[in-house]
Protein backbone atom coordinates (compact mmCIF):
# COMPACT_ATOMS: atom_id res chain seq x y z
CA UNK A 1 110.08 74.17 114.20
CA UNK A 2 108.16 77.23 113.80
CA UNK A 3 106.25 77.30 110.18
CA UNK A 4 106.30 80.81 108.57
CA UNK A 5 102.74 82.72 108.37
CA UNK A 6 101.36 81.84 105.01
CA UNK A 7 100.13 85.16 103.63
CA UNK A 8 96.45 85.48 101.79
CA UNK A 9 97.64 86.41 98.20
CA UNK A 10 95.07 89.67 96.53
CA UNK A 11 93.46 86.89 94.31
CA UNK A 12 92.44 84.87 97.10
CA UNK A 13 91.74 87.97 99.73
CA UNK A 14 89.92 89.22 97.37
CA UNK A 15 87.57 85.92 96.63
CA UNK A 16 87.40 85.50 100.28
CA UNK A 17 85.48 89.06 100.39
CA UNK A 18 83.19 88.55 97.49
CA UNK A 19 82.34 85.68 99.21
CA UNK A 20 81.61 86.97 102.71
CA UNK A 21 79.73 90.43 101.23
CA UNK A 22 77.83 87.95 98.83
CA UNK A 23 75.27 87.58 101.47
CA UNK A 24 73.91 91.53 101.46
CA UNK A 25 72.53 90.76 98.22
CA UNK A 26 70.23 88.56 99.86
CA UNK A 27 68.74 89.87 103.06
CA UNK A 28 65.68 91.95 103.38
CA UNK A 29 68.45 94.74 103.88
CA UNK A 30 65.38 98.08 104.79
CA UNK A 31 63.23 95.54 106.64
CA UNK A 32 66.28 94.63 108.59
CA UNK A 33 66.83 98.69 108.88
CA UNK A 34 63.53 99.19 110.06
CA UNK A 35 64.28 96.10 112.69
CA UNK A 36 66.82 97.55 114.21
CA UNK A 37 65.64 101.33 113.98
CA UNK A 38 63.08 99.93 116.74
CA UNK A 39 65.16 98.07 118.61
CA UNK A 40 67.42 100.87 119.41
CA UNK A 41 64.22 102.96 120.75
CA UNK A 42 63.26 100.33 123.20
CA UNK A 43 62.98 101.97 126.07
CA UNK A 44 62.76 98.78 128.33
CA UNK A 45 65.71 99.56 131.40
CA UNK A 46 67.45 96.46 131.63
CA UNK A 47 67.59 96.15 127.59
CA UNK A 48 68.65 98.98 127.35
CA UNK A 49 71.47 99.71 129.72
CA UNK A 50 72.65 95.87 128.41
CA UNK A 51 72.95 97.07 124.68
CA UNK A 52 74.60 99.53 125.72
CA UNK A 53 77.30 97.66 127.74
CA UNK A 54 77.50 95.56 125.16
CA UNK A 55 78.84 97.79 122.57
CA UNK A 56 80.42 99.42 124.75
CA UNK A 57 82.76 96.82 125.44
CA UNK A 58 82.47 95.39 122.05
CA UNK A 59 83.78 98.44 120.37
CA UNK A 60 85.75 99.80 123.58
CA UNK A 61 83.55 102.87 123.43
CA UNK A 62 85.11 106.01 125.63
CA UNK A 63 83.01 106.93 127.86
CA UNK A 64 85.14 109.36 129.34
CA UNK A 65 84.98 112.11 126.39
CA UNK A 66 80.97 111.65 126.97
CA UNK A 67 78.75 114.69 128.84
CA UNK A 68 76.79 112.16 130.51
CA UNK A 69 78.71 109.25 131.91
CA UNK A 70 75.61 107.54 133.28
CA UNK A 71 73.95 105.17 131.35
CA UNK A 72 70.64 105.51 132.96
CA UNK A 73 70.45 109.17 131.82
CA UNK A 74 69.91 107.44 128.49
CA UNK A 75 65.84 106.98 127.46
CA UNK A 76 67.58 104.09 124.63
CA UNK A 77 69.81 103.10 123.24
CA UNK A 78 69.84 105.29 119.88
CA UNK A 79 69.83 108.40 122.69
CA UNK A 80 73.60 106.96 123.93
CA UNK A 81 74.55 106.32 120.50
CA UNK A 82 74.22 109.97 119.66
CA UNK A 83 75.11 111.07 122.58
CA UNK A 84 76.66 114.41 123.69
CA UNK A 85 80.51 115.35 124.11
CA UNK A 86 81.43 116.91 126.93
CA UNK A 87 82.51 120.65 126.14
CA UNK A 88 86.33 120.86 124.45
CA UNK A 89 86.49 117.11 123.99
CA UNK A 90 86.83 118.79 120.12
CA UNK A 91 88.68 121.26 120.10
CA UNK A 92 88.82 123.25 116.32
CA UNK A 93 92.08 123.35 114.58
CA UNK A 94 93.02 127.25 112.92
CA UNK A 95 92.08 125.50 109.36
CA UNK A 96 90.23 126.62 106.39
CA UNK A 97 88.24 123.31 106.64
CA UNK A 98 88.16 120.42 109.28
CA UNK A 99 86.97 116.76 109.59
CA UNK A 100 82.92 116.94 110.18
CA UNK A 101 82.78 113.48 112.10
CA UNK A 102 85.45 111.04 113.79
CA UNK A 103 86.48 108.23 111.55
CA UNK A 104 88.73 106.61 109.49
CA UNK A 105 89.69 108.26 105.94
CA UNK A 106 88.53 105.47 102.97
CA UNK A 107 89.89 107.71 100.38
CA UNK A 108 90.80 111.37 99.36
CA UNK A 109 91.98 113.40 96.59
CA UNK A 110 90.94 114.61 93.43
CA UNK A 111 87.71 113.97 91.40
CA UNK A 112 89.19 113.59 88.09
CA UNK A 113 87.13 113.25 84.81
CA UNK A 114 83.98 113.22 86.77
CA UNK A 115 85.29 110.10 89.22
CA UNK A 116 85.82 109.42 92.63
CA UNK A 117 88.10 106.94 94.14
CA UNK A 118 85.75 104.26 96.05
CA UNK A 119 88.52 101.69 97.05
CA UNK A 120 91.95 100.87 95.26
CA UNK A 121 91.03 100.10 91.78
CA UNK A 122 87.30 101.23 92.17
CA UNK A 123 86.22 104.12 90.89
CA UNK A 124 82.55 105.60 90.83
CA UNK A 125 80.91 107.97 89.29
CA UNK A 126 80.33 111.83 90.86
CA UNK A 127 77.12 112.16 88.83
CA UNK A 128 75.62 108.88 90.48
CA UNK A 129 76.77 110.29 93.90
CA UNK A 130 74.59 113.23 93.20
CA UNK A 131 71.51 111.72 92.34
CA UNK A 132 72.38 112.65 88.62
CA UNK A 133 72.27 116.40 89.26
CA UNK A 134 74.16 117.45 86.42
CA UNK A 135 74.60 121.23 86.58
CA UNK A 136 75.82 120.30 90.88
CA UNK A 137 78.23 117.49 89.18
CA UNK A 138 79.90 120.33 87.19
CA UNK A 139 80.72 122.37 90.44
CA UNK A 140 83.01 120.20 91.99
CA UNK A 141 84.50 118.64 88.20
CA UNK A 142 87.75 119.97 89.39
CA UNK A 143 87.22 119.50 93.24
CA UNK A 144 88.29 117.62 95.97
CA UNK A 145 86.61 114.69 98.10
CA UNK A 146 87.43 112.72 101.43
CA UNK A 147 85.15 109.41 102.05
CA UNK A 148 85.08 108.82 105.91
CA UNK A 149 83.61 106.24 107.49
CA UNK A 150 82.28 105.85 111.17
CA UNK A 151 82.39 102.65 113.20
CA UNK A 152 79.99 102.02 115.86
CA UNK A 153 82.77 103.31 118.54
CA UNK A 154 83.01 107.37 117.07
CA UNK A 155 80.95 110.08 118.23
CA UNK A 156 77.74 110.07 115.81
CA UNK A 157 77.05 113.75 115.27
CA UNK A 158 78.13 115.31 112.07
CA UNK A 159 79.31 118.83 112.34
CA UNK A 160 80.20 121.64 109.65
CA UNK A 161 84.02 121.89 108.24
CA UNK A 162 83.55 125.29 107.14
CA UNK A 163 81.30 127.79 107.71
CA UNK A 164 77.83 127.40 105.24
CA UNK A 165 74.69 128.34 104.28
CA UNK A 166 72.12 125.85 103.02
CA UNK A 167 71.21 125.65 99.33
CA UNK A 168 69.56 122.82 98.77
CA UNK A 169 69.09 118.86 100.15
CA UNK A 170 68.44 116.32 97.72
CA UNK A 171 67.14 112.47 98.88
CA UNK A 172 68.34 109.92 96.72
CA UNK A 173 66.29 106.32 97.88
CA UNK A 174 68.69 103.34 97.02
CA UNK A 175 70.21 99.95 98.75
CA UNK A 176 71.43 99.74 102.17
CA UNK A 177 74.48 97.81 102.23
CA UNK A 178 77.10 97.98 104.66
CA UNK A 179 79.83 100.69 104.53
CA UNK A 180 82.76 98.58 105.85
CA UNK A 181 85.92 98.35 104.07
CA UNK A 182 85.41 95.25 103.12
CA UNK A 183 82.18 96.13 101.29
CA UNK A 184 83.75 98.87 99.78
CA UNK A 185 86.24 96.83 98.09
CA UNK A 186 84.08 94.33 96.55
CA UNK A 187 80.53 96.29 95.86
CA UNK A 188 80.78 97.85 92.62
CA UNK A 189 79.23 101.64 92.74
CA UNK A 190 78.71 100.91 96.61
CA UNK A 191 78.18 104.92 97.74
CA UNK A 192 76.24 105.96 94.28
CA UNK A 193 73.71 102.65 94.54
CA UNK A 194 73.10 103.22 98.93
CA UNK A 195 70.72 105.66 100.02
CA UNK A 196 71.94 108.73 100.92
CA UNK A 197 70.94 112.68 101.65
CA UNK A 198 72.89 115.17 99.59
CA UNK A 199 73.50 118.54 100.95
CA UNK A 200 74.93 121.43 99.62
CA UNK A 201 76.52 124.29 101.18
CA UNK A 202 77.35 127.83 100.00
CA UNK A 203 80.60 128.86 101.78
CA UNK A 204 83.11 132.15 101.34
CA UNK A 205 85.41 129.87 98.80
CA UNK A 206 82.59 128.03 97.06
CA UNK A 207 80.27 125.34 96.91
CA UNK A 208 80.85 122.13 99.40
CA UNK A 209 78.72 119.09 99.40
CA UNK A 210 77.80 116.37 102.40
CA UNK A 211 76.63 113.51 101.53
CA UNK A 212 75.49 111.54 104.58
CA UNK A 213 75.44 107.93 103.31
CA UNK A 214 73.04 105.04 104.72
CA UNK A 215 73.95 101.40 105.53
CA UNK A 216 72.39 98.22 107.02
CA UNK A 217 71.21 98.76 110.31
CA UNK A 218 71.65 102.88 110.16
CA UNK A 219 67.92 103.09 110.60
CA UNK A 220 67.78 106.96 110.40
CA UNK A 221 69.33 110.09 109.13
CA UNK A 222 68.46 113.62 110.49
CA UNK A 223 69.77 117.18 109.88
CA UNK A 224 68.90 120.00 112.26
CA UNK A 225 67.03 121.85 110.24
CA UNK A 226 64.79 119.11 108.86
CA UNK A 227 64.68 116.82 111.59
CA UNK A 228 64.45 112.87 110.62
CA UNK A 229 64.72 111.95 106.61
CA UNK A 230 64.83 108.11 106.88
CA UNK A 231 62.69 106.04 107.95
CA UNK A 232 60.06 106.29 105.97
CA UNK A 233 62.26 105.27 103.21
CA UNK A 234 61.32 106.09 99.67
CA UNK A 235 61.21 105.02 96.36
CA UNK A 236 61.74 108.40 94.28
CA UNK A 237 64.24 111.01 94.71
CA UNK A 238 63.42 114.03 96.56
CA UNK A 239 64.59 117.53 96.65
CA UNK A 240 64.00 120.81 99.47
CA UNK A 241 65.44 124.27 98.07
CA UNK A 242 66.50 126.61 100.42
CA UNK A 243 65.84 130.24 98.44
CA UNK A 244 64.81 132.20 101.43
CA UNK A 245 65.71 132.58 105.13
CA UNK A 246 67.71 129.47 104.44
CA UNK A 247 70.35 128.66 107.40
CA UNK A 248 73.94 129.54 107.77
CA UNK A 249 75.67 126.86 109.89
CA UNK A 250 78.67 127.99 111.59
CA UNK A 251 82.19 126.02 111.32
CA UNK A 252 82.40 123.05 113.92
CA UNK A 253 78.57 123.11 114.51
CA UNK A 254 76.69 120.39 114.49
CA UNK A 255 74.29 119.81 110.71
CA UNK A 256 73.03 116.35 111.31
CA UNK A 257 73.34 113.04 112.39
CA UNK A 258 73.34 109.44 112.16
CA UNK A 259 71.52 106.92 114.08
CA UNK A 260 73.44 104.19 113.91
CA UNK A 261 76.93 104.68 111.77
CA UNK A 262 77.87 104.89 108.19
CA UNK A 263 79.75 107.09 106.20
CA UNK A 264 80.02 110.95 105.38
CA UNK A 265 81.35 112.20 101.60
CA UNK A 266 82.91 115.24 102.00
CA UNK A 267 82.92 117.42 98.13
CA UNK A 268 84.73 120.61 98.17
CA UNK A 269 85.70 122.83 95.13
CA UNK A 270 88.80 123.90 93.09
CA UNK A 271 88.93 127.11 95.03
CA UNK A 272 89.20 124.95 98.14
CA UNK A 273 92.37 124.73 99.83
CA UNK A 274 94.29 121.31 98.71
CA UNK A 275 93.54 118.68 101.06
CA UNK A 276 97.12 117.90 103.81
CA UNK A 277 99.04 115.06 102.29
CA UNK A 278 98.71 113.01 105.00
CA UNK A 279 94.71 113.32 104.98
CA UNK A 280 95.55 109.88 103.17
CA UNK A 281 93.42 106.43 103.79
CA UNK A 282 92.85 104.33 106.68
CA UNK A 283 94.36 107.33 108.60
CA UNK A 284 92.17 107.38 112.03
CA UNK A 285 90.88 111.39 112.35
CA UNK A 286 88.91 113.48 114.60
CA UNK A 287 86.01 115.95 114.53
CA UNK A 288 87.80 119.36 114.43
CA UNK A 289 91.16 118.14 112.84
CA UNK A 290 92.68 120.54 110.36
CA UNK A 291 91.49 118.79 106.29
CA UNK A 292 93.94 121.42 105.14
């Protein structure tokens, strides 16, 4: 006889997280960062190419959607991991605003009394996400957000969802926990206490924020107008203002990037179009797919 599959009831899937995430309070989580920043710049051939392979098939990478197919084009690893698409593999939708990166949606929808949706029944706060920047909190009050996260299969670069022209950056120095689902439902505050870069955008309907968050093992964050952020990593926030000549970014071009993954926050204000219903989580999206 066949027993039936005993399900995991929320008390005890929810222990059984705590429990397995317990341990990133623990580790030496920059030194670990900085570990693995070098690791993927060995240039060493035959380490290489294996690492490569390795996640590759560990994470059933397509290869086929890359511009260069051969791995020994590839100086290291961190090259392949932000590598190139070949041209159309992203095609833009007609859409006032489209996903920057490929992932999978954590959450979306409204920032309501100054809160953002981290996980279901976790909530964090938009000022903390900011770096508390209160007069940029105040812009998006009535806005919209989408929380997407990147596994180490998606494409790496993270491109503009609407056209915009720089304002300002803000580095906000913090922990480096993972970004994984599972984190995300059991880390209290998880995207306001990580380090992250904060961008924001002036675009023909209104402010829009990006806020490129770090994890474990994502041992650098760049943007193409200031190169590399992290590493070195700091211990105070930092802030660039863009007053003059500062650079408008075209829709679907690429603004940054991620050297290893980790997720993007997407803030976009009440004049924004309202985000498609079925933007919803754990849907899988695209670079290029219509937001709205």
């Amino acid at each position: 006889m066949v027993k039936p599959v005993q399900k995991q009831s929320a008390g005890e899937s929810s222990m059984i997280d705590k429990l397995l995430t317990l341990p990133q309070y623990m580790i030496p989580q920059h030194v670990l960062s900085l570990m693995m920043y070098r690791l993927t710049r060995c240039r060493i051939r035959w380490f290489k190419n294996a690492f490569i392979r390795f996640i590759c098939r560990q994470y059933q990478v397509n290869l086929a959607e890359a511009a260069t197919q051969d791995l020994s084009y590839y100086p290291h690893f961190n090259a392949f991991f932000t590598r190139e698409l070949k041209a159309g593999a992203r095609p833009l939708a007609e859409a006032e605003w489209v996903s920057p990166v490929d992932g999978v949606i954590s959450q979306a929808g409204s920032v309501k009394e100054g809160q953002i949706v981290q996980a279901k029944g976790h909530d964090y706060s938009l000022l903390s996400l900011l770096g508390g920047d209160d007069s940029l909190a105040a812009e998006f009050d009535q806005g919209q957000f989408m929380t997407i996260y990147l596994s180490p299969k998606d494409y790496h670069r993270i491109h503009m969802p609407i056209t915009g022209t720089v304002r300002k950056m803000r580095y906000v120095p913090g922990k480096l926990f993972s970004v994984s689902p599972r984190t995300a439902r059991t880390v209290p505050d998880l995207f306001a206490r990580n380090e992250r870069v904060v961008v924001t955008f002036d675009t023909a309907i209104g402010p829009m924020v990006m806020v490129l968050v770090g994890a474990v093992f994502v041992g650098s964050m760049e943007t193409v107008w200031a190169g590399q952020i992290t590493p070195s990593y700091g211990h105070v926030i930092e802030q660039w203002q863009y007053d003059d000549n500062a650079m408008t970014i075209q829709q679907g071009d690429e603004m940054g990037r991620f050297n290893m993954g980790s997720t993007v926050i997407l803030l976009m204000g009440e004049r924004a179009a309202k985000l498609n219903e079925q933007m919803a989580a754990e849907k899988a999206i695209q670079l290029g797919n219509a937001l709205s």
